[in-house]
Protein backbone atom coordinates (compact mmCIF):
# COMPACT_ATOMS: atom_id res chain seq x y z
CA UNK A 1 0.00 0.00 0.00
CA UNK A 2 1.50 3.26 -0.67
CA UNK A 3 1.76 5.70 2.11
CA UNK A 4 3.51 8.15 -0.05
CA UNK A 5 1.93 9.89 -3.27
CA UNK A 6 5.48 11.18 -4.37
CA UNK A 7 6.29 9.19 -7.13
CA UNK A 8 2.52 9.37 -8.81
CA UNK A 9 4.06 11.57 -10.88
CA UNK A 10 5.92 12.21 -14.54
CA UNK A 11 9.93 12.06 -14.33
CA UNK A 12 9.87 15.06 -16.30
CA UNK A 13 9.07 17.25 -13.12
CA UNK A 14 11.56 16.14 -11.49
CA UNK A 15 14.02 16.89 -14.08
CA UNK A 16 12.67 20.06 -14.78
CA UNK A 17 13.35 20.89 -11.22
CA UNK A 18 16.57 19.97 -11.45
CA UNK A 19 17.77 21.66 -14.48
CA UNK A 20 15.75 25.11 -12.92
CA UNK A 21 17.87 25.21 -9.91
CA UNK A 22 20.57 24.54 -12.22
CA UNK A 23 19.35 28.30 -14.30
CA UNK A 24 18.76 29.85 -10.83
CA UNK A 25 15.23 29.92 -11.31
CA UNK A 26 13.29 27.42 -9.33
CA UNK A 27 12.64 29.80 -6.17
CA UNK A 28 10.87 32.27 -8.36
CA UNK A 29 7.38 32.58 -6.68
CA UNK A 30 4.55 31.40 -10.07
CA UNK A 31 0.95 30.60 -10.42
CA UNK A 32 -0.13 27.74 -12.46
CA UNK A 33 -3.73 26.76 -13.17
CA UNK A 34 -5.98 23.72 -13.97
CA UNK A 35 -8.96 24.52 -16.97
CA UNK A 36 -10.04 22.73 -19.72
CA UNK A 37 -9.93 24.43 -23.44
CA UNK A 38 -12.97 23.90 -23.87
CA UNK A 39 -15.50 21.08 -22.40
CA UNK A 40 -14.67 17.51 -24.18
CA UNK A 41 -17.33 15.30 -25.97
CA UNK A 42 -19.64 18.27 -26.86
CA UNK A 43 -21.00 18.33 -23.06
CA UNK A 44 -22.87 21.62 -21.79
CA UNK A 45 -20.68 21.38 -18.37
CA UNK A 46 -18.42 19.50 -16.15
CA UNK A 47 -18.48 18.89 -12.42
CA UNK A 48 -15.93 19.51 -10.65
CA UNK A 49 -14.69 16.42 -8.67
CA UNK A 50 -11.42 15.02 -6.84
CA UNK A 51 -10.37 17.91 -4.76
CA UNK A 52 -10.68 15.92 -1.16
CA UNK A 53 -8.88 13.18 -2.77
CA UNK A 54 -6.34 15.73 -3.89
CA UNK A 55 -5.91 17.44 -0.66
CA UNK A 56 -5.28 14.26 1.08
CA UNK A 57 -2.46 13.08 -2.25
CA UNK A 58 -0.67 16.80 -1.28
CA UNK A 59 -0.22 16.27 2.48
CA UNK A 60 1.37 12.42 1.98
CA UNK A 61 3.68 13.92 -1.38
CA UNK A 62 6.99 13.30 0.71
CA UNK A 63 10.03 11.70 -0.28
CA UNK A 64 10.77 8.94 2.03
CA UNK A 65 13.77 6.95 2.11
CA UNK A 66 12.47 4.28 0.03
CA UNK A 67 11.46 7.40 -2.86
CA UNK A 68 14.74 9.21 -2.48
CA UNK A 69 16.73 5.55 -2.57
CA UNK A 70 14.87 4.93 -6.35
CA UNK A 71 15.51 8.15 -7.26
CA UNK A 72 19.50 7.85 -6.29
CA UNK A 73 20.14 4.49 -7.86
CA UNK A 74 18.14 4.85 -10.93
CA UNK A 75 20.00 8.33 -11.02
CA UNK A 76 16.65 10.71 -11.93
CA UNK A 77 18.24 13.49 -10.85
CA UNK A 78 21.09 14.34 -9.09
CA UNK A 79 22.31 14.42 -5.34
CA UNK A 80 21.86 18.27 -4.93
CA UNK A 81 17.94 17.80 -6.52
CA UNK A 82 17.54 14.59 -3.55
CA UNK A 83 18.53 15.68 -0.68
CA UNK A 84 16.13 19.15 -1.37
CA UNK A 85 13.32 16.56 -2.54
CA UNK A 86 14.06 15.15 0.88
CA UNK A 87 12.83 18.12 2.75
CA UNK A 88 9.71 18.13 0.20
CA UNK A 89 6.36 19.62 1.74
CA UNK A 90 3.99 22.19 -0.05
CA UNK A 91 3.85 25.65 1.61
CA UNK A 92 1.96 27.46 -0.68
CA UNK A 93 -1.59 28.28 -1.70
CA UNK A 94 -4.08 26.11 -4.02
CA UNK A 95 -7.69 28.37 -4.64
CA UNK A 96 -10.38 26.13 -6.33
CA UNK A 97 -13.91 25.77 -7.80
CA UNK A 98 -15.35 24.31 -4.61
CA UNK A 99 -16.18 20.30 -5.49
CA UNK A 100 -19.49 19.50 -6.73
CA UNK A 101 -19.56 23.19 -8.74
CA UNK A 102 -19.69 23.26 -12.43
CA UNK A 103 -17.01 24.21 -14.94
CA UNK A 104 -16.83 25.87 -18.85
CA UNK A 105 -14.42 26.49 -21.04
CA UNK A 106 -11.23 27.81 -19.10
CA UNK A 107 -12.81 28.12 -15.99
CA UNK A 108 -9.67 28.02 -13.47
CA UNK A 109 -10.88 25.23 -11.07
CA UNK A 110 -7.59 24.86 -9.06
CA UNK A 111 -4.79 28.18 -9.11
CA UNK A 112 -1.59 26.83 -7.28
CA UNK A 113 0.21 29.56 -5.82
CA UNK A 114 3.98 28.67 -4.42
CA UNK A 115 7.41 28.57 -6.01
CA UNK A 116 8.08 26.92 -9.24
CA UNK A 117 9.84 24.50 -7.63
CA UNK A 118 7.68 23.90 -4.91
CA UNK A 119 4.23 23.64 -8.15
CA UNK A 120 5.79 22.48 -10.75
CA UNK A 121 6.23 18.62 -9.30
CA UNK A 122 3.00 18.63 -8.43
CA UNK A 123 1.49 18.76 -11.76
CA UNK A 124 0.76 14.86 -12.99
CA UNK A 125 -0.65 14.08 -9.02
CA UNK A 126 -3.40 17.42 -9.74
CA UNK A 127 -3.86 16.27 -13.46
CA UNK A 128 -4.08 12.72 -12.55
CA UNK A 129 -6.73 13.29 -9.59
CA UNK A 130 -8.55 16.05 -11.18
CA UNK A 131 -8.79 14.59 -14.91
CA UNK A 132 -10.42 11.57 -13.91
CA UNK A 133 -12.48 12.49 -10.73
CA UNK A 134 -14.04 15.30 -12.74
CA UNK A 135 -15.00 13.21 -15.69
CA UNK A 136 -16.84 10.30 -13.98
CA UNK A 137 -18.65 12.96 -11.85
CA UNK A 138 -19.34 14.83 -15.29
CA UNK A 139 -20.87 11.57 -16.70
CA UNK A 140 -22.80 10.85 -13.43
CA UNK A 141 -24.66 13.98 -13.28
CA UNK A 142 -26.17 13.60 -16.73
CA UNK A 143 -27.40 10.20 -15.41
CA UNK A 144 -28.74 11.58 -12.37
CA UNK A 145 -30.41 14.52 -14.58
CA UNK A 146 -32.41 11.94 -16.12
CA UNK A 147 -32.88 9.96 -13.57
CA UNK A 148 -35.07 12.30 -12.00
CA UNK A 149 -36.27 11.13 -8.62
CA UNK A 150 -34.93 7.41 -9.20
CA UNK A 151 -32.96 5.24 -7.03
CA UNK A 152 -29.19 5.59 -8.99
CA UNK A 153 -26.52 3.21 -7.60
CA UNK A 154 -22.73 2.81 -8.78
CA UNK A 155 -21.64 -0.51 -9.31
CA UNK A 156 -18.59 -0.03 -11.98
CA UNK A 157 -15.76 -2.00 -9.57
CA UNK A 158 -15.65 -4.18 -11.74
CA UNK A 159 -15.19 -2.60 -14.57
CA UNK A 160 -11.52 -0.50 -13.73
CA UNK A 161 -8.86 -0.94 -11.76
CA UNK A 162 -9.40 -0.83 -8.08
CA UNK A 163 -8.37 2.54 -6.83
CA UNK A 164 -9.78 4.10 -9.70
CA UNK A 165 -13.06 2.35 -8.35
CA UNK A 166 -12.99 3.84 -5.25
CA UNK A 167 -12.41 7.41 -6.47
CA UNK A 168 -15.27 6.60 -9.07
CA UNK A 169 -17.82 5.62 -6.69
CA UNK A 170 -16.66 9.11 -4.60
CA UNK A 171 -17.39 11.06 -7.91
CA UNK A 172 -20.58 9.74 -9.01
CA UNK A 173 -22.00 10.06 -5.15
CA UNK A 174 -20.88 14.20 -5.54
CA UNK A 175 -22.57 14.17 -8.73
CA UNK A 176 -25.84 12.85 -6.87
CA UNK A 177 -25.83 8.91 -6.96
CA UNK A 178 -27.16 7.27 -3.87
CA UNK A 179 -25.00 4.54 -3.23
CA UNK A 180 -22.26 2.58 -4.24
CA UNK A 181 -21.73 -1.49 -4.51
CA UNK A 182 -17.57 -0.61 -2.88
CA UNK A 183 -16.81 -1.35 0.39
CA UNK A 184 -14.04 0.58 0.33
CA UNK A 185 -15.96 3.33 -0.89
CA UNK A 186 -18.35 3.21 1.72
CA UNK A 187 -15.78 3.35 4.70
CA UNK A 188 -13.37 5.37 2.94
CA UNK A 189 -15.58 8.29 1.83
CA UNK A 190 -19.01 7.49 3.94
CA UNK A 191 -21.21 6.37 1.17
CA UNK A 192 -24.19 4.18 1.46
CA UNK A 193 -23.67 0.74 -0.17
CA UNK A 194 -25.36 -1.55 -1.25
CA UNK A 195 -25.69 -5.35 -3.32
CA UNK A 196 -27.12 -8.58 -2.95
CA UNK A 197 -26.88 -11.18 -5.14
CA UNK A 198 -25.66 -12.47 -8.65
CA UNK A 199 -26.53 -14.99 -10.85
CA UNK A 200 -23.74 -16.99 -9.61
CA UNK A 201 -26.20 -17.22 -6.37
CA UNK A 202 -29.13 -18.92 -8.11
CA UNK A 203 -26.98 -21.15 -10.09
CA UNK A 204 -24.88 -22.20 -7.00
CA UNK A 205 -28.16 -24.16 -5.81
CA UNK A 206 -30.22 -27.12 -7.34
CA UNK A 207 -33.74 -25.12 -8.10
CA UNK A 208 -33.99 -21.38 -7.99
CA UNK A 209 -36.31 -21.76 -5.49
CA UNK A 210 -33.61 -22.51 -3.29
CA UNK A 211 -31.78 -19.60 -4.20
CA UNK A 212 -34.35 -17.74 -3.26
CA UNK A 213 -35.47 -19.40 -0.11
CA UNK A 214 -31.83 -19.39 1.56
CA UNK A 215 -31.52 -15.43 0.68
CA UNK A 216 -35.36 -14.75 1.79
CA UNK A 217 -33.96 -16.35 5.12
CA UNK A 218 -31.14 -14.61 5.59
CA UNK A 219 -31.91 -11.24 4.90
CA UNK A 220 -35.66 -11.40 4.95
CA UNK A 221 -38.59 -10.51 2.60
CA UNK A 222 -37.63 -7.01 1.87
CA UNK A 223 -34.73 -8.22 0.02
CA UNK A 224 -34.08 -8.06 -3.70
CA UNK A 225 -33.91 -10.84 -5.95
CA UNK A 226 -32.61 -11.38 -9.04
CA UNK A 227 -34.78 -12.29 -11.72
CA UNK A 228 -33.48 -13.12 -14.57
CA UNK A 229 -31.00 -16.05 -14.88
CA UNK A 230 -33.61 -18.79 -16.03
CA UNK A 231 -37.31 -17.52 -17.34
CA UNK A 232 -38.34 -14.73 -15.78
CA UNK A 233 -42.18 -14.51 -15.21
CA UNK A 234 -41.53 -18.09 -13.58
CA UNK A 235 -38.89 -16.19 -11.21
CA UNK A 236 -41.20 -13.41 -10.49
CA UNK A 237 -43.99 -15.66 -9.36
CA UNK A 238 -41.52 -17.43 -7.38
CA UNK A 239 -40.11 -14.66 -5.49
CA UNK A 240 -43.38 -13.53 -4.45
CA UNK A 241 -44.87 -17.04 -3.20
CA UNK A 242 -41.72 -17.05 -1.43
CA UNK A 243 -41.10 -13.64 -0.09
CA UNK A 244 -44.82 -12.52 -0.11
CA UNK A 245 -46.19 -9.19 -1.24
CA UNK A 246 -43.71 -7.53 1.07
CA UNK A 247 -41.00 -8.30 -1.36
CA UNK A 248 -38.79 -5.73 -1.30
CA UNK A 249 -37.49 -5.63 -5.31
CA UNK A 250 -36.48 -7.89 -8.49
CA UNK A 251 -33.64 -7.21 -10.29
CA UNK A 252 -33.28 -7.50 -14.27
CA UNK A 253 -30.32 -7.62 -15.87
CA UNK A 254 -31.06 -8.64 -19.58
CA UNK A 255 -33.54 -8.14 -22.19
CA UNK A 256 -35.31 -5.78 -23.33
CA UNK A 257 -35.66 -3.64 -20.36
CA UNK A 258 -38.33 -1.03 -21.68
CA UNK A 259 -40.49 -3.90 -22.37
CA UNK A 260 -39.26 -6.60 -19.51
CA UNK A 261 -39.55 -3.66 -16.43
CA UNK A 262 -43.49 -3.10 -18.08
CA UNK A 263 -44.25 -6.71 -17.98
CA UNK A 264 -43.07 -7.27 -14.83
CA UNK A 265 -44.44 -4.84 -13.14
CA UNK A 266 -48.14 -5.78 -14.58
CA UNK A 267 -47.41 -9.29 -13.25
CA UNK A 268 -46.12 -8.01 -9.72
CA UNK A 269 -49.39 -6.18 -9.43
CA UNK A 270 -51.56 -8.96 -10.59
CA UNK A 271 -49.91 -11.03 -7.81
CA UNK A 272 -50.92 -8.27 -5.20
CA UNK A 273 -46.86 -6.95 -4.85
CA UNK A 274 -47.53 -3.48 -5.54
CA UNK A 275 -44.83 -2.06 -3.14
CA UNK A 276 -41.91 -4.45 -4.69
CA UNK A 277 -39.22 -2.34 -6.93
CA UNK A 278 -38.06 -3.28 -9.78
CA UNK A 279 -34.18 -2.51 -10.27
CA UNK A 280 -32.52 -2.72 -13.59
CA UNK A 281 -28.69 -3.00 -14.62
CA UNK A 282 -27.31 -3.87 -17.83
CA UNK A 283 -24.90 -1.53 -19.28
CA UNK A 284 -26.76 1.38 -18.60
CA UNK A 285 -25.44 4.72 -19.68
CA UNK A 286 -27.63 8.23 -19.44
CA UNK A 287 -29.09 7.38 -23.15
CA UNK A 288 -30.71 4.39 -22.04
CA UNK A 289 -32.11 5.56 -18.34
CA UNK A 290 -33.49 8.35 -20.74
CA UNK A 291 -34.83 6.35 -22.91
CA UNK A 292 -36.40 4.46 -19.68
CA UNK A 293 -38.09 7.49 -18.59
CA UNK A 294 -41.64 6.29 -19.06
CA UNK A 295 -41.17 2.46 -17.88
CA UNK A 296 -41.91 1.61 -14.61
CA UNK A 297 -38.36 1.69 -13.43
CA UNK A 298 -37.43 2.45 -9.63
CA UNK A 299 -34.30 1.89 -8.96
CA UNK A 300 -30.92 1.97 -11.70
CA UNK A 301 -27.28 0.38 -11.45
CA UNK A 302 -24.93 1.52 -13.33
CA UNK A 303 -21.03 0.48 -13.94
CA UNK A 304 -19.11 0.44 -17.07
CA UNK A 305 -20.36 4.02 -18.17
CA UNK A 306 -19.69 5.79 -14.67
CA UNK A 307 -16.69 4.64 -14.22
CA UNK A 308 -15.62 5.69 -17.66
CA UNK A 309 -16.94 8.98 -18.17
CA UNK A 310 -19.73 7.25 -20.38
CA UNK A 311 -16.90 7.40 -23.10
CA UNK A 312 -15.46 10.82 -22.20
CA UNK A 313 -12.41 9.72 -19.68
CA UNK A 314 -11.05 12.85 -19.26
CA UNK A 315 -12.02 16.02 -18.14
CA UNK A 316 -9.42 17.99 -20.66
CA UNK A 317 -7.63 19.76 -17.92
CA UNK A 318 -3.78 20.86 -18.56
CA UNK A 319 -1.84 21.99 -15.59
CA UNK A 320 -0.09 26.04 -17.05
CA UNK A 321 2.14 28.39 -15.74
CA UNK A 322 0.51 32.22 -16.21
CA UNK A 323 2.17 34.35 -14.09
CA UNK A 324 5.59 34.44 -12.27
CA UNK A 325 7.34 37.27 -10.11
CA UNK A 326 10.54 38.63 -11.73
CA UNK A 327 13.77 39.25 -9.37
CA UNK A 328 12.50 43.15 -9.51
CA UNK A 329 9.48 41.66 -7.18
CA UNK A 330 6.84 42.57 -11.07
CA UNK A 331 4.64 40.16 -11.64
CA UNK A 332 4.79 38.86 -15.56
CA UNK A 333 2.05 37.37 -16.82
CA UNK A 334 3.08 34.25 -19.56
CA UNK A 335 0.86 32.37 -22.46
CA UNK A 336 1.81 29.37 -24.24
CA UNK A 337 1.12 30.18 -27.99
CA UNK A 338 1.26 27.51 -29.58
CA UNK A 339 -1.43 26.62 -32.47
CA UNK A 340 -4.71 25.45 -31.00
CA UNK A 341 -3.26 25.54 -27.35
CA UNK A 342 -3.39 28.92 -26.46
CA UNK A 343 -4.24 30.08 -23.24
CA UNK A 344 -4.65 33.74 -21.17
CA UNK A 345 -1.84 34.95 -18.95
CA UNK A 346 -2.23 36.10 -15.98
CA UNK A 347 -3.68 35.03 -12.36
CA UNK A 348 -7.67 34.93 -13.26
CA UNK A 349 -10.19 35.68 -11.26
CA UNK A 350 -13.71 33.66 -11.83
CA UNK A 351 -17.26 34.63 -11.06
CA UNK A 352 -20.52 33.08 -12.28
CA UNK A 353 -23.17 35.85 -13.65
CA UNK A 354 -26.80 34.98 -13.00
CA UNK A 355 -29.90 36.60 -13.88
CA UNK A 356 -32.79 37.75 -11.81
CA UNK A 357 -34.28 34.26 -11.88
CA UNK A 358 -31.16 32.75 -10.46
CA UNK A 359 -30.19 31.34 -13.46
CA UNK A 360 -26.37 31.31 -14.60
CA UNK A 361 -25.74 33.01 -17.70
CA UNK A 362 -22.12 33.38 -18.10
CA UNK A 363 -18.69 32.55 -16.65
CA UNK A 364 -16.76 35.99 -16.05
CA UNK A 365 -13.15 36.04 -16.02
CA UNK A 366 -10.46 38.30 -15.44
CA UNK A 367 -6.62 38.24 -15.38
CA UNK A 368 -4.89 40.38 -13.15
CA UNK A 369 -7.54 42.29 -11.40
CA UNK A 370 -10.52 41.22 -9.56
CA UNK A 371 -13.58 41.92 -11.20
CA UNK A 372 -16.61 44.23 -10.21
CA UNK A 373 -19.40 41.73 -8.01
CA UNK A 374 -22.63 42.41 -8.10
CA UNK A 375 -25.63 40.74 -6.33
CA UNK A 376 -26.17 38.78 -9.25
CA UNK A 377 -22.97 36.94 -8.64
CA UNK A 378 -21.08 34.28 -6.89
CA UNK A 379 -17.20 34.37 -6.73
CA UNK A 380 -16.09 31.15 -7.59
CA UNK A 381 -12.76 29.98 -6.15
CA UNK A 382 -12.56 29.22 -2.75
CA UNK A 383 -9.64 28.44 -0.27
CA UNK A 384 -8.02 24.80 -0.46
CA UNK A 385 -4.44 24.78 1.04
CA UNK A 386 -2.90 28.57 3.00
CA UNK A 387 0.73 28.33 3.54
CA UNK A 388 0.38 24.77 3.35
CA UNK A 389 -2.14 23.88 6.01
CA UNK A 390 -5.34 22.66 4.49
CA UNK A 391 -8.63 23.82 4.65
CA UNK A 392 -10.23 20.63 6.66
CA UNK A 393 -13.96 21.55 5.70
CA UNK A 394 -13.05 19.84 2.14
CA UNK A 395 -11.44 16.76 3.56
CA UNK A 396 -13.39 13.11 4.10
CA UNK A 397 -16.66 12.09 4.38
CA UNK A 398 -17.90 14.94 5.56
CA UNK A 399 -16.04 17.24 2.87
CA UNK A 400 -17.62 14.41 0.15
CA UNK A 401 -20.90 15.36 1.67
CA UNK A 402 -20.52 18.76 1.03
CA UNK A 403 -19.42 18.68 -2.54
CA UNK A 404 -22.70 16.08 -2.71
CA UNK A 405 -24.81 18.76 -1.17
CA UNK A 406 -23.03 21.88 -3.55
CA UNK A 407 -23.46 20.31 -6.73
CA UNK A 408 -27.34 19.47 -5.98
CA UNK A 409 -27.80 23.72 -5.19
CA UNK A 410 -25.20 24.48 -8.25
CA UNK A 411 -27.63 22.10 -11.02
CA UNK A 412 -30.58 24.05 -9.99
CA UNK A 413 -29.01 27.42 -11.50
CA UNK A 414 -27.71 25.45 -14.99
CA UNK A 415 -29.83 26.91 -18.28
CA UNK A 416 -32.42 24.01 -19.34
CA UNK A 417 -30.19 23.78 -22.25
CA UNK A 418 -27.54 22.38 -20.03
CA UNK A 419 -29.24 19.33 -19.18
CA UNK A 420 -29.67 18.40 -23.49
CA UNK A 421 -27.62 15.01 -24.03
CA UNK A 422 -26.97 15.84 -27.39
CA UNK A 423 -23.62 17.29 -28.23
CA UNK A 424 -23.33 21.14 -28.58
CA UNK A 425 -22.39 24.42 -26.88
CA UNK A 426 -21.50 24.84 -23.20
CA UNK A 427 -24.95 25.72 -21.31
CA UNK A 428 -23.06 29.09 -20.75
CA UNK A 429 -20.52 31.16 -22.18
CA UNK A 430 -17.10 32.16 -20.75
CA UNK A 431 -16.57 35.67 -21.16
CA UNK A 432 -12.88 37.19 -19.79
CA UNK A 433 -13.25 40.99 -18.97
């Protein structure tokens, strides 16, 4: 298990420190940022996600004996750049987006204020974190959008590697899921969980009723069952003869499931179950649950699409350098230029504009001055890490819980034409002033 997050990183920041105390340079005090160019896969926003697991990656980035001995005999960098690594701790500032808010094009949703040196090695661990946390939370809010009121529950363990699942399942609850099949998940970060049974259950025993009596038993009638591994009407009839009309839910995980959830649900009512749920899996992405919208569906689980950004992995953010302080104490604001990855110089400010309804209509940005606030508006970066302490309010289960609580308040000021699945413009503009 690692108990240092050191080494999650690229060797080229490393040797870029190197060769910038080499120039004389490294102490200079810089900003960098973290934005997106613009949002990836045509969506109409992003969620900002990752931030307590990033704050918790930033206090353990120390060079331990066992990083500093790698580093010395695979020669990374050299003596001089070791024993400073050795000393290692982040002192500066990080401002953010607060997790669970929404981001546009260049919105600036972490600013890292501290010495090159002391930034520049943290850029893979932030990009890393940030990239993929945002995206599955991105993904997951779409879902939840068309959810509606329904039951969503993350079950995508499976389907990545297993700390990615954990940080998944933390991303899709901030985005507004309800529980999560992980364990570690649920003790880590304080979500619900939840699960039952597979098909490997009912085909374990002789007869499904079996199956079904043994799980009836041990965890009662309000239990759900799967339905689907032999011939589901027989199943359903089963369950309830077994269970009674107390039944707590069936689970489908094949078919048809417009047609299969509408069947079953006639026949659960004809045997006097009118309370039992019907859950559905199956590959489920936030097409299908909209395309579900009018079946009697109560409860979803998802996994392949959350935990992939429902085929948008990454949130697009890049990790830039806009502003450093010259040895005459003037701040200079710096760009890169190159073709089709341009960005603004310049420490920015963010606000989000909204009109008298309450409803965002643009992303206002400035660089180098802080920009006129009016009732209207809600400044938009938030304190993360001062002089290296970190803000605790963002940290754990009850800083997950916050982000949860944030993004629910921050989806009720999108533009309807946020919440459109199809690909096209951001829901709001981004407007530097």
């Amino acid at each position: 298990m690692l108990t240092s997050s050191a080494l999650l990183t690229d060797r080229y920041e490393l040797t870029m420190l190197q060769a910038a105390r080499h120039s004389g340079k490294a102490d200079r005090p810089a900003v960098f940022e973290v934005f997106c160019r613009s949002l990836p896969g045509g969506r109409r926003y992003g969620v900002v996600a990752g931030t307590g697991r990033l704050l918790d990656r930033i206090r353990d980035f120390r060079f331990e004996d066992e990083e500093l001995d790698y580093l010395r005999t695979n020669k990374i960098v050299d003596l001089a750049t070791i024993d400073w690594l050795a000393n290692y701790r982040f002192d500066g500032n990080i401002w953010g987006y607060r997790e669970g808010d929404l981001f546009f094009s260049y919105s600036p949703v972490l600013t890292v204020e501290a010495t090159f040196e002391q930034a520049v090695v943290l850029e893979t661990l932030i990009l890393s974190v940030m990239n993929f946390d945002s995206a599955v939370a991105s993904a997951a809010s779409r879902m939840v959008g068309v959810a509606g009121s329904r039951f969503l529950a993350e079950m995508g363990g499976r389907r990545t590697n297993e700390i990615a699942a954990v940080a998944a399942a933390r991303a899709a609850y901030i985005a507004g899921f309800d529980a999560t099949s992980n364990l570690e998940a649920g003790r880590s970060w304080g979500i619900p969980t939840m699960g039952t049974a597979a098909h490997a259950f009912t085909l374990l025993h002789d007869t499904e009723e079996q199956a079904f009596r043994a799980q009836v038993e041990t965890f009662g009638p309000g239990t759900t069952l799967l339905v689907d591994t032999y011939d589901t009407d027989n199943a359903v009839r089963l369950a309830v003869s077994i269970a009674g009309p107390e039944l707590g839910a069936v689970r489908i995980d094949s078919g048809d499931l417009g047609v299969e959830v509408t069947r079953v649900r006639a026949l659960l009512d004809s045997l006097g179950a009118h309370h039992t749920k019907i859950t559905v899996t199956n590959d489920l992405n936030e097409y299908s649950i909209a395309a579900l919208a009018a079946a009697p569906v109560d409860n979803y689980g998802v996994g392949t699409s959350v935990v992939t950004g429902s085929g948008v992995p990454t949130a697009g953010f890049v990790y830039k350098m806009v502003a450093f302080e010259d040895e005459g104490g003037e701040w200079v604001s710096v760009a890169k230029r190159s073709v089709h990855k341009t960005n603004v110089g310049g420490r920015k400010h963010a606000m989000r504009r909204h009109d008298s309804k309450g409803v965002a209509t643009a992303e206002i940005l400035t660089a180098g001055h802080h920009p006129d606030i009016t009732a209207a508006d809600r400044e938009l970066l938030v304190p993360l890490i001062i002089e290296g302490e970190t803000e605790v309010q963002h940290l754990g289960s009850t800083g997950t819980q916050a982000a949860r609580e944030h993004h629910r308040e921050v989806m009720k000021s999108l533009p309807l034409a946020g919440l459109r699945l199809v690909r096209g413009e951001a829901a709001i503009p981004t407007e530097f002033a």
